[in-house]
Protein backbone atom coordinates (compact mmCIF):
# COMPACT_ATOMS: atom_id res chain seq x y z
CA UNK A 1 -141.95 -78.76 -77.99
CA UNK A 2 -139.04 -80.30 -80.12
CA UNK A 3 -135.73 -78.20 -79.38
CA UNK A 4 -134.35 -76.19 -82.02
CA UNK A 5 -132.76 -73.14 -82.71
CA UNK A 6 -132.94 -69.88 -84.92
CA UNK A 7 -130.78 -67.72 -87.12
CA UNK A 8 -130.65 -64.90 -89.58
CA UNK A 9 -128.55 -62.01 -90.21
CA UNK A 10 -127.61 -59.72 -87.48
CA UNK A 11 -129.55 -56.54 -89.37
CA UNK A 12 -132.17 -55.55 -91.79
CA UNK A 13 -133.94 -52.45 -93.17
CA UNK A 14 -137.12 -52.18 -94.77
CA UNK A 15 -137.12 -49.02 -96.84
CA UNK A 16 -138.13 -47.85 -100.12
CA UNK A 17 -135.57 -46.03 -101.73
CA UNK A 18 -133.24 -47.18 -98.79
CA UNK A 19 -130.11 -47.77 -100.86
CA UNK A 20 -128.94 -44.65 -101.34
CA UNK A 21 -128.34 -44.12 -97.93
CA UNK A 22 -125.62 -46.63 -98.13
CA UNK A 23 -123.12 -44.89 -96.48
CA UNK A 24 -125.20 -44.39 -93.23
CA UNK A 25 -126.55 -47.46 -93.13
CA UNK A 26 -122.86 -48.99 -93.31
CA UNK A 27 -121.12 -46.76 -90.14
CA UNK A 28 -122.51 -48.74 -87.56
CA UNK A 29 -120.96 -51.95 -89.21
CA UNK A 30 -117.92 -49.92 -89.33
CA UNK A 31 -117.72 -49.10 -86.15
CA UNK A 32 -118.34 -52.10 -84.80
CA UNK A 33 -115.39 -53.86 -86.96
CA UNK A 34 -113.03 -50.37 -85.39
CA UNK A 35 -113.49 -48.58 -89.22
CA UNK A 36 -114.45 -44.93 -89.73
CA UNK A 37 -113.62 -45.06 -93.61
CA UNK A 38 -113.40 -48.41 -95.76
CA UNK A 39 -112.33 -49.58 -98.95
CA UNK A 40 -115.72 -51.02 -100.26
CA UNK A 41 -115.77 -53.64 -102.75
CA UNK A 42 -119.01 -53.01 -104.86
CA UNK A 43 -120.54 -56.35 -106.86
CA UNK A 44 -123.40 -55.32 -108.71
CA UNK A 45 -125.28 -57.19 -111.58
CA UNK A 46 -124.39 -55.46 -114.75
CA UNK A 47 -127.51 -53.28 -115.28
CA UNK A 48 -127.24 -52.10 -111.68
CA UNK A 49 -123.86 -50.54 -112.89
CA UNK A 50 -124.92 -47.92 -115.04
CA UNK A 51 -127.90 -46.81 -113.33
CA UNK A 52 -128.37 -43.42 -111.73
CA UNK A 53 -129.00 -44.66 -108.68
CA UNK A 54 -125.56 -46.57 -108.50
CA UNK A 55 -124.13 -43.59 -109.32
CA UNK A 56 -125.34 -41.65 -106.55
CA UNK A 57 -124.40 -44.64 -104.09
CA UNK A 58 -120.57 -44.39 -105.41
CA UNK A 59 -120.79 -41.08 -104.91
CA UNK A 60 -122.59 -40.82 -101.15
CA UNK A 61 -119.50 -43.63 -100.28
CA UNK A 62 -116.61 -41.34 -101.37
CA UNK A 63 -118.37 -37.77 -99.95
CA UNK A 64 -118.51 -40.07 -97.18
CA UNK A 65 -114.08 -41.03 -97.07
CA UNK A 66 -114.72 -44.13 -98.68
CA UNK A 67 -112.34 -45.74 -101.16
CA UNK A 68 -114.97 -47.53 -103.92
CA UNK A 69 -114.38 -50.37 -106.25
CA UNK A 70 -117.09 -51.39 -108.24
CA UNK A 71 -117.49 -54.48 -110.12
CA UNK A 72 -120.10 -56.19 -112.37
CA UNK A 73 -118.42 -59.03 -113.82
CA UNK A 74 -121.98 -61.69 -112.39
CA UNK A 75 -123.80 -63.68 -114.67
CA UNK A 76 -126.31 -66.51 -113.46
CA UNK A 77 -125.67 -69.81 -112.29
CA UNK A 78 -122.07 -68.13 -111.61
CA UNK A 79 -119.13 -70.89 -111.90
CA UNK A 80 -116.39 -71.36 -109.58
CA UNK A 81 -113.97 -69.49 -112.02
CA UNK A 82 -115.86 -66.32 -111.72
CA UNK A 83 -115.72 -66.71 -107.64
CA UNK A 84 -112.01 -66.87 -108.16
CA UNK A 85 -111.65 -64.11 -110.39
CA UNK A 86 -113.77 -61.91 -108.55
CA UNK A 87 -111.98 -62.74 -105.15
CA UNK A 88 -108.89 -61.93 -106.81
CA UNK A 89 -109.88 -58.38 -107.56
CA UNK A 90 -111.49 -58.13 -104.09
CA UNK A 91 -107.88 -59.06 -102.58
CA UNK A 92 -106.11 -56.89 -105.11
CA UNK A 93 -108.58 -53.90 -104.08
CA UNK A 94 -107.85 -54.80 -100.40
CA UNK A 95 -111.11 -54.61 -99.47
CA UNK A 96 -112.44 -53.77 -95.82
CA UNK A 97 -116.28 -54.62 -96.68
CA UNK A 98 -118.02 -56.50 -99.27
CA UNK A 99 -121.29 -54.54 -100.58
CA UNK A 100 -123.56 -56.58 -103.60
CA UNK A 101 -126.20 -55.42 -105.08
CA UNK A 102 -128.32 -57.69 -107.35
CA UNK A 103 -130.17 -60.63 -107.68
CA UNK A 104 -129.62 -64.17 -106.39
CA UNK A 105 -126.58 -65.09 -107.70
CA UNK A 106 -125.22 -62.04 -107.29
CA UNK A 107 -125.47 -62.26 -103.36
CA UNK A 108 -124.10 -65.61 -103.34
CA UNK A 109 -121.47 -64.72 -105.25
CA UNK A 110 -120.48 -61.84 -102.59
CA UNK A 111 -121.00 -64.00 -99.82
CA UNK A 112 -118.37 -65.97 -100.72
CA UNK A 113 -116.22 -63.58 -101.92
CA UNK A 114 -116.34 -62.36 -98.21
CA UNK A 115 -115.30 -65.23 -96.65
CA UNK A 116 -112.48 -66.05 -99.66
CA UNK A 117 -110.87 -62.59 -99.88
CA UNK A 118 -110.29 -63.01 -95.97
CA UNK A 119 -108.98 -66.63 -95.73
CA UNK A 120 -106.81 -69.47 -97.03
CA UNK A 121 -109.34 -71.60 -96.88
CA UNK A 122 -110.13 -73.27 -100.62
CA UNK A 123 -113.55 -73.08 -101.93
CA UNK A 124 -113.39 -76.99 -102.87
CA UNK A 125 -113.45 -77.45 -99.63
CA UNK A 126 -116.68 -75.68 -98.33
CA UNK A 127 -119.14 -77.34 -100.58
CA UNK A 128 -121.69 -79.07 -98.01
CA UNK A 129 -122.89 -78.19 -94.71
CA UNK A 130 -120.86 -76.81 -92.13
CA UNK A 131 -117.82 -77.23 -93.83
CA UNK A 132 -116.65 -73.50 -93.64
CA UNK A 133 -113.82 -72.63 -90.97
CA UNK A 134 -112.99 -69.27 -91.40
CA UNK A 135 -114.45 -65.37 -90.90
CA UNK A 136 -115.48 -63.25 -93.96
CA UNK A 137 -114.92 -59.37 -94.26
CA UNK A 138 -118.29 -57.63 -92.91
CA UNK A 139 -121.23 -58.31 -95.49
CA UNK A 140 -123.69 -55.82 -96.75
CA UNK A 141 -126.53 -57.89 -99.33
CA UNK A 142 -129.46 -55.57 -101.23
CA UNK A 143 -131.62 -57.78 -103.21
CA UNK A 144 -132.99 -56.38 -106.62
CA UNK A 145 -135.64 -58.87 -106.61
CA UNK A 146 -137.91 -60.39 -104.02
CA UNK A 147 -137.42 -64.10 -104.85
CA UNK A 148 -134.43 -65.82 -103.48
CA UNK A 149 -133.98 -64.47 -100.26
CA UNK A 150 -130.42 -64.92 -100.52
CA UNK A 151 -129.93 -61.62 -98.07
CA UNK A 152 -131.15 -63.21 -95.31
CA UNK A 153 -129.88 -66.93 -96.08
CA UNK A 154 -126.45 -68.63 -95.33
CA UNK A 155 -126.10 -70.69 -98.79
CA UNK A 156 -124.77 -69.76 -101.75
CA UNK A 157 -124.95 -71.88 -104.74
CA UNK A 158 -122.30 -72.66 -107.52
CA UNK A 159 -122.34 -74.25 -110.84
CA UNK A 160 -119.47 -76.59 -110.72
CA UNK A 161 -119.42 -78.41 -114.22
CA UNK A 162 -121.34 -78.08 -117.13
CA UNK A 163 -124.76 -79.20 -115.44
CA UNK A 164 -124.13 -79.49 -112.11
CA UNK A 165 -124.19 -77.13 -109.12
CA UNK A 166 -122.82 -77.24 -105.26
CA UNK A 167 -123.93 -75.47 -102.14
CA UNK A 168 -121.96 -74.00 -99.33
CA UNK A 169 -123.94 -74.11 -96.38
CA UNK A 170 -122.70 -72.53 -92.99
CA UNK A 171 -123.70 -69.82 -90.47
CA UNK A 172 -120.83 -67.95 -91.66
CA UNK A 173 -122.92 -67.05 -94.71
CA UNK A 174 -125.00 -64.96 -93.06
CA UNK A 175 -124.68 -60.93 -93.71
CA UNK A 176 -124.62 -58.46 -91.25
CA UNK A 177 -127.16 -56.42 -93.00
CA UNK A 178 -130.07 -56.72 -95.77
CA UNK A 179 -131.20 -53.73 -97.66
CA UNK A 180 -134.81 -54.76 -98.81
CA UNK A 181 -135.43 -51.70 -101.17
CA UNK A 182 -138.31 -51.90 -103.90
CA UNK A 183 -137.26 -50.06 -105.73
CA UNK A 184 -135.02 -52.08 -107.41
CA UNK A 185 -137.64 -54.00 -108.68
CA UNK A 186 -139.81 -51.42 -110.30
CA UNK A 187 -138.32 -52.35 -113.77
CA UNK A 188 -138.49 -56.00 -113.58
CA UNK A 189 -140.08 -57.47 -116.84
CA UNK A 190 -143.10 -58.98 -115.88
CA UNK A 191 -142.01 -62.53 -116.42
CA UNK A 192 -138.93 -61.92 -113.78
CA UNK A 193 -141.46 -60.59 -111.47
CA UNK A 194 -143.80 -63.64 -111.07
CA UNK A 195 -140.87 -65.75 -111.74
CA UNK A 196 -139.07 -64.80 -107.97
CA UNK A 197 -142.17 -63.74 -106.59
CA UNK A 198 -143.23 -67.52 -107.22
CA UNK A 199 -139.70 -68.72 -106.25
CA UNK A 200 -140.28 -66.82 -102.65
CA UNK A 201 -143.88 -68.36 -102.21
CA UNK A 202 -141.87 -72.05 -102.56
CA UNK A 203 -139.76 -71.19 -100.39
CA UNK A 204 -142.22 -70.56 -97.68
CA UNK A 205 -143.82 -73.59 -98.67
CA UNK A 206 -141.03 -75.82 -98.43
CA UNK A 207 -139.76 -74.54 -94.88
CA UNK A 208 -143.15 -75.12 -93.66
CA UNK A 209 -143.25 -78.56 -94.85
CA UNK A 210 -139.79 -78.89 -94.29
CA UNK A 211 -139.65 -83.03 -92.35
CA UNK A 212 -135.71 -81.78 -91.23
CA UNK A 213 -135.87 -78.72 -88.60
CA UNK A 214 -139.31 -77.23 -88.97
CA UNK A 215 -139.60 -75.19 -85.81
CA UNK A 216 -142.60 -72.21 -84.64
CA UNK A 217 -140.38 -69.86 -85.60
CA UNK A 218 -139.93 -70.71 -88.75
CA UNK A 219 -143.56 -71.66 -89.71
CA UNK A 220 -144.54 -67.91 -88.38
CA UNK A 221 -142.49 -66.70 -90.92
CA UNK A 222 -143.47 -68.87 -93.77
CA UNK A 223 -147.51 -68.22 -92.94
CA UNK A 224 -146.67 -64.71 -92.91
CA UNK A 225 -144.49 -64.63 -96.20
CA UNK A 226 -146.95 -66.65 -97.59
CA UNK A 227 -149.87 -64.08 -96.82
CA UNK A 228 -148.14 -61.46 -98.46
CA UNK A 229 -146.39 -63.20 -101.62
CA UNK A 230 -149.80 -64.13 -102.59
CA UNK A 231 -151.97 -60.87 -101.43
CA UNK A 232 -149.41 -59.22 -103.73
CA UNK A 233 -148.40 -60.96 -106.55
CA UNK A 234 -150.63 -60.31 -108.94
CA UNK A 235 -150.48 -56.73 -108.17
CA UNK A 236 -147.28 -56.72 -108.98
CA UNK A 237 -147.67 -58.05 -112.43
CA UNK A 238 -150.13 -56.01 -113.34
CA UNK A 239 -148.84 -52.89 -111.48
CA UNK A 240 -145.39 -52.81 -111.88
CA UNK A 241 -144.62 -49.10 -110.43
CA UNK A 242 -146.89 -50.30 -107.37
CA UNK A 243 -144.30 -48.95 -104.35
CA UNK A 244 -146.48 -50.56 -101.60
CA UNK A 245 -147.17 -53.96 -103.39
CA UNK A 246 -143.45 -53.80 -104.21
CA UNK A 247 -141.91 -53.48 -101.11
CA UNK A 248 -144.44 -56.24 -99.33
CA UNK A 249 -143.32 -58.63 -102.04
CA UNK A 250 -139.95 -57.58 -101.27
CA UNK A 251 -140.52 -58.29 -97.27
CA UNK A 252 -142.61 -61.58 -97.97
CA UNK A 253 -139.29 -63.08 -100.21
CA UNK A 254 -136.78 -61.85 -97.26
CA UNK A 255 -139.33 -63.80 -94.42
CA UNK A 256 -139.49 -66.59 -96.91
CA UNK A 257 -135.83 -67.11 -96.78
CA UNK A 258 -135.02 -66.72 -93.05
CA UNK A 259 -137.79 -69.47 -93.13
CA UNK A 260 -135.93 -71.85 -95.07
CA UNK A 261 -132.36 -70.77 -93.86
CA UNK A 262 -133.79 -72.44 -90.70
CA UNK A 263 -136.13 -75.08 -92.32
CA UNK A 264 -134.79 -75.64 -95.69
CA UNK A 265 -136.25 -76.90 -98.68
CA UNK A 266 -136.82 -80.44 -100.17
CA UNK A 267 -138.20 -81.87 -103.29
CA UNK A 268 -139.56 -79.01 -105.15
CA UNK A 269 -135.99 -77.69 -105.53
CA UNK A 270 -134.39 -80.84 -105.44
CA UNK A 271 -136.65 -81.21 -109.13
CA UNK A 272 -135.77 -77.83 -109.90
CA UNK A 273 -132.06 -77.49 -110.20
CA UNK A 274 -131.64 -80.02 -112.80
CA UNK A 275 -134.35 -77.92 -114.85
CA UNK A 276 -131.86 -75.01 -114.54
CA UNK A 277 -128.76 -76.95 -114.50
CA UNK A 278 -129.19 -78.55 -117.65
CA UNK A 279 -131.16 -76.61 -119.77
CA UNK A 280 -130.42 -72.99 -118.19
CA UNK A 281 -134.21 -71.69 -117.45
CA UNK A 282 -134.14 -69.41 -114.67
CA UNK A 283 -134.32 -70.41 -111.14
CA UNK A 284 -137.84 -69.40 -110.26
CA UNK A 285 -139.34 -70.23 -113.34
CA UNK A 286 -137.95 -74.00 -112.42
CA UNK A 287 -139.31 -73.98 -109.55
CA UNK A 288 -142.84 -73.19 -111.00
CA UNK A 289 -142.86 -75.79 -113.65
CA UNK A 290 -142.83 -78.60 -110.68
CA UNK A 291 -144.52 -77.26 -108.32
CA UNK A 292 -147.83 -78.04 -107.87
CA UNK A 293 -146.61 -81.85 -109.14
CA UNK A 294 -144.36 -82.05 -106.11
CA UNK A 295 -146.98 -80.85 -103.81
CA UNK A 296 -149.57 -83.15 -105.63
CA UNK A 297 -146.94 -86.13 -104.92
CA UNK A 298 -146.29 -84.85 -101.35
CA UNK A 299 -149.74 -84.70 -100.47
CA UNK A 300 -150.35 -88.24 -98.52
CA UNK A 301 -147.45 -86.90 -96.29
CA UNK A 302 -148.57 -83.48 -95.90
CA UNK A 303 -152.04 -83.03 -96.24
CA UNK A 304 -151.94 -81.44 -92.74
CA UNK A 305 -149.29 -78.60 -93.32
CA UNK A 306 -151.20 -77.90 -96.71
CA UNK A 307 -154.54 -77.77 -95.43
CA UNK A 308 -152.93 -74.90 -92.62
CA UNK A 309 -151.18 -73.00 -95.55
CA UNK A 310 -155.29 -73.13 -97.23
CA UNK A 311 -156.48 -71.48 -94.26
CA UNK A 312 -153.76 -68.89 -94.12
CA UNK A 313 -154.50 -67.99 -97.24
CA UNK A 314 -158.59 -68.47 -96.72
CA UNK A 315 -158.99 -70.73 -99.48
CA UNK A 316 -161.16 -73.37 -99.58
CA UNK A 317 -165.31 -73.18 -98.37
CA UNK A 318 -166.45 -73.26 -94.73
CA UNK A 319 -167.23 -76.56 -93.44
CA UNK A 320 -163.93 -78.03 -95.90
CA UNK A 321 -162.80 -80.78 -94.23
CA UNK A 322 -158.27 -81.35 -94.20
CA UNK A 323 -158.63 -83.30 -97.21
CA UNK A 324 -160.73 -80.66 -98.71
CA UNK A 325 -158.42 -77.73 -97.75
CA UNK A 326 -155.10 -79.11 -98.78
CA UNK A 327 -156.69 -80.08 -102.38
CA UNK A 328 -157.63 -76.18 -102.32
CA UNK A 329 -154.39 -75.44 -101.91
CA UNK A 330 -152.80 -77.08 -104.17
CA UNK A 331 -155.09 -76.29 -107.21
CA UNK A 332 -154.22 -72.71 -106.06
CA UNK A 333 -150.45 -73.46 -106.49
CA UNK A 334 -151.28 -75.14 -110.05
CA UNK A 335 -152.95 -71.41 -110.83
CA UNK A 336 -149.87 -69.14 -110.14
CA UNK A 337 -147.89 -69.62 -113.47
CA UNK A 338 -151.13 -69.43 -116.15
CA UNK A 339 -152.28 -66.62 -113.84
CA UNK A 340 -148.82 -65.05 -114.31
CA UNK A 341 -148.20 -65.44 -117.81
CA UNK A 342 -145.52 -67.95 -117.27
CA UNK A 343 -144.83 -71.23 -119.05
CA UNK A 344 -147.16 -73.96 -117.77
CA UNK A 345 -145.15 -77.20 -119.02
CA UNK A 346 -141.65 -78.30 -119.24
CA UNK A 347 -142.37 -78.59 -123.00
CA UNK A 348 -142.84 -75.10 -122.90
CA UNK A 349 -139.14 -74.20 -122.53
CA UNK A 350 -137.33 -76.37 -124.71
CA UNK A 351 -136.87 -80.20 -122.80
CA UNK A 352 -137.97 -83.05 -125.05
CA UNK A 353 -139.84 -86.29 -123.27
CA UNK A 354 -136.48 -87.94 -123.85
CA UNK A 355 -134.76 -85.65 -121.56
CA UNK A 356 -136.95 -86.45 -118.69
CA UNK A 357 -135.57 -89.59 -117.18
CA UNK A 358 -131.52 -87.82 -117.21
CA UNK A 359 -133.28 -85.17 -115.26
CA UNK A 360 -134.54 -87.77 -112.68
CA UNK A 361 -131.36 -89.07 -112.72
CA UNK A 362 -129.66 -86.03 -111.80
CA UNK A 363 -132.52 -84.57 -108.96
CA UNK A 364 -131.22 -88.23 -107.16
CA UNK A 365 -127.81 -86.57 -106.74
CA UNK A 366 -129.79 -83.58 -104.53
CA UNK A 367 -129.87 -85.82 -101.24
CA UNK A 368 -129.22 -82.26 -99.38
CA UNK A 369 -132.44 -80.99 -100.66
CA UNK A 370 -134.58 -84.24 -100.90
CA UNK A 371 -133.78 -85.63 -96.97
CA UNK A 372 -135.65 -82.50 -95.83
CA UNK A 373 -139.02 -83.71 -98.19
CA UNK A 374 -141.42 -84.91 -96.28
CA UNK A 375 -142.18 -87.88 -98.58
CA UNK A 376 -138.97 -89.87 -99.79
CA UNK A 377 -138.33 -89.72 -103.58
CA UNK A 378 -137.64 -92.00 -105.50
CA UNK A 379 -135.85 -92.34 -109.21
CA UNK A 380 -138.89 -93.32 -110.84
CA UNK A 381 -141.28 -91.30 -108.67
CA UNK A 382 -139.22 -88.39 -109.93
CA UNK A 383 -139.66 -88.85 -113.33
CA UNK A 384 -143.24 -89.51 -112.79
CA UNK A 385 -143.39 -86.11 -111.61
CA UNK A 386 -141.60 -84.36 -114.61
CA UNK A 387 -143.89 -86.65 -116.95
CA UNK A 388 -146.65 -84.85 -115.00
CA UNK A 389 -145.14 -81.36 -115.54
CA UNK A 390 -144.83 -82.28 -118.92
């Protein structure tokens, strides 16, 4: 066995309805950093701020001793101005803990807010892997979706021009404790649902195919993330106020992402973020729109892995030989988006045929994401692949 080693965050609970219980679940964090009270820095997405349930969170923290400041000033694909002008109200708050509440961007948004508020370092100077050299206040990260993962990985991505985007990438990213609570989720439109829930099932995908750092650990996780994302999705959809479907699409996205943290993605985000970059469709729905083209393209490199993730999810007939299984599997990926009422083609949300060879162009500059592919991309095999998505 290959050497290799594992991380995630220190803490997680698994709880419907969990959230509100914030101030319990955050005195054993206090404690640990000396704290009985705290001045908690709150960054929410802007719907999560004028919910009821927000409410009653504020006011558990300050029954509780604790000095609250809540803000909601997120958007997706955040840029490096709103990191900067969300640290500075952090540091002007003085907070003691960092608490966010919200989807992807959201979380990576606090993380770095946790590690900013603290140190001198400059954020210029973290973009990469490994490059941050500091601590971060204590982290609390409750996902409102279950599609990024971003609770339980230590990356957090930022646009930082017009239609590009950086990652910081370091162990110090990881929180000390995810909230996975459904219920956030029970008012997701449809489309956001099977957008992330897609998103998660790449992610397991991706770590288990992952040719940098693929380890058992890892590939547990993904095979079991995978199980549920897909036992579960179209529940979901079609059951939206489904508590039990909710919450095992909400553990399948968190054991997605400690599979990647460790095993991280390649080609299908790689393809992705220029998708998002440029023309500003959502994360997961990028990710859907190349998928089963990637996987198509990967195939002759990892027709093995594929023909595993068939079996996990019993697809395929008895007696299917590899070659059989991972074809099974990847028709089954090319059925998640019609299945899901989501856009099938990149025509579908706005890019013209012209725009398809500045898009390869740009997926080259993703050599973070495209050394861990287990087939090497190249210029024009990317844009064969977004002709294909077409």
């Amino acid at each position: 066995m290959a050497p290799f080693e594992f991380r995630t965050v220190n803490r997680i609970v698994c709880e419907s309805g969990s959230s509100v219980r914030m101030a319990d679940l955050l005195a054993p964090l206090l404690t640990q950093h000396g704290l009985k009270t705290a001045r908690v820095f709150m960054l929410v997405d802007p719907f999560i701020a004028g919910t009821a349930t927000f409410k009653t969170i504020c006011e558990n923290l300050a029954t509780a001793g604790h000095a609250v400041h809540s803000c909601n000033d997120v958007e997706p694909d955040p840029p490096e101005a709103l990191v900067h002008r969300v640290t500075a109200l952090a540091m002007e708050f003085k907070a003691d803990v960092v608490v966010a509440i919200g989807g992807g961007s959201t979380l990576d948004v606090a993380k770095l807010i946790a590690i900013l508020a603290r140190s001198k370092q400059e954020l210029q100077t973290m973009y990469g892997v490994g490059n941050v050299h500091s601590d971060r206040l204590p982290l609390v990260l409750v996902p409102t979706t279950a599609g990024t993962g971003s609770e339980v990985t230590p990356i957090s991505i930022v646009t930082t021009g017009v239609d590009t985007k950086m990652g910081v990438v370091s162990p110090v990213l990881y929180g000390d404790l995810a909230v996975l609570d459904a219920d956030w989720t029970l008012s997701l439109p449809q489309h956001v649902t099977a957008a992330t829930g897609i998103d998660a099932m790449v992610h397991a995908i991706e770590a288990y195919t992952s040719k940098r750092l693929k380890n058992p650990y890892a590939d547990f996780l993904a095979c079991e993330a995978l199980r549920l994302l897909a036992a579960n999705l179209h529940t979901v959809c079609k059951e939206p106020t489904n508590r039990e479907a909710r919450q095992a699409m909400m553990l399948g996205s968190c054991m997605a992402g400690q599979a990647f943290a460790n095993a991280p993605v390649g080609a299908v985000h790689a393809l992705a973020y220029p998708i998002g970059g440029i023309f500003h469709v959502p994360h997961g729905l990028s990710n859907s729109l190349v998928l089963p083209h990637v996987l198509r393209f990967n195939l002759p490199a990892a027709e093995q892995q594929y023909a595993e993730l068939a079996q996990v999810l019993k697809l395929g007939h008895h007696g299917d030989n590899t070659e059989q299984l991972a074809q099974a599997f990847i028709d089954f990926t090319a059925t998640l988006s019609p299945s899901t009422g989501l856009p099938v083609g990149l025509r579908e949300v706005g890019i013209g045929e012209k725009d398809l060879p500045v898009m390869a162009s740009a997926a080259m500059l993703q050599t973070r994401l495209l050394s861990n592919n287990p087939r090497d991309v190249s210029e024009a095999e990317a844009l064969a692949i977004y002709q294909a998505a077409y």
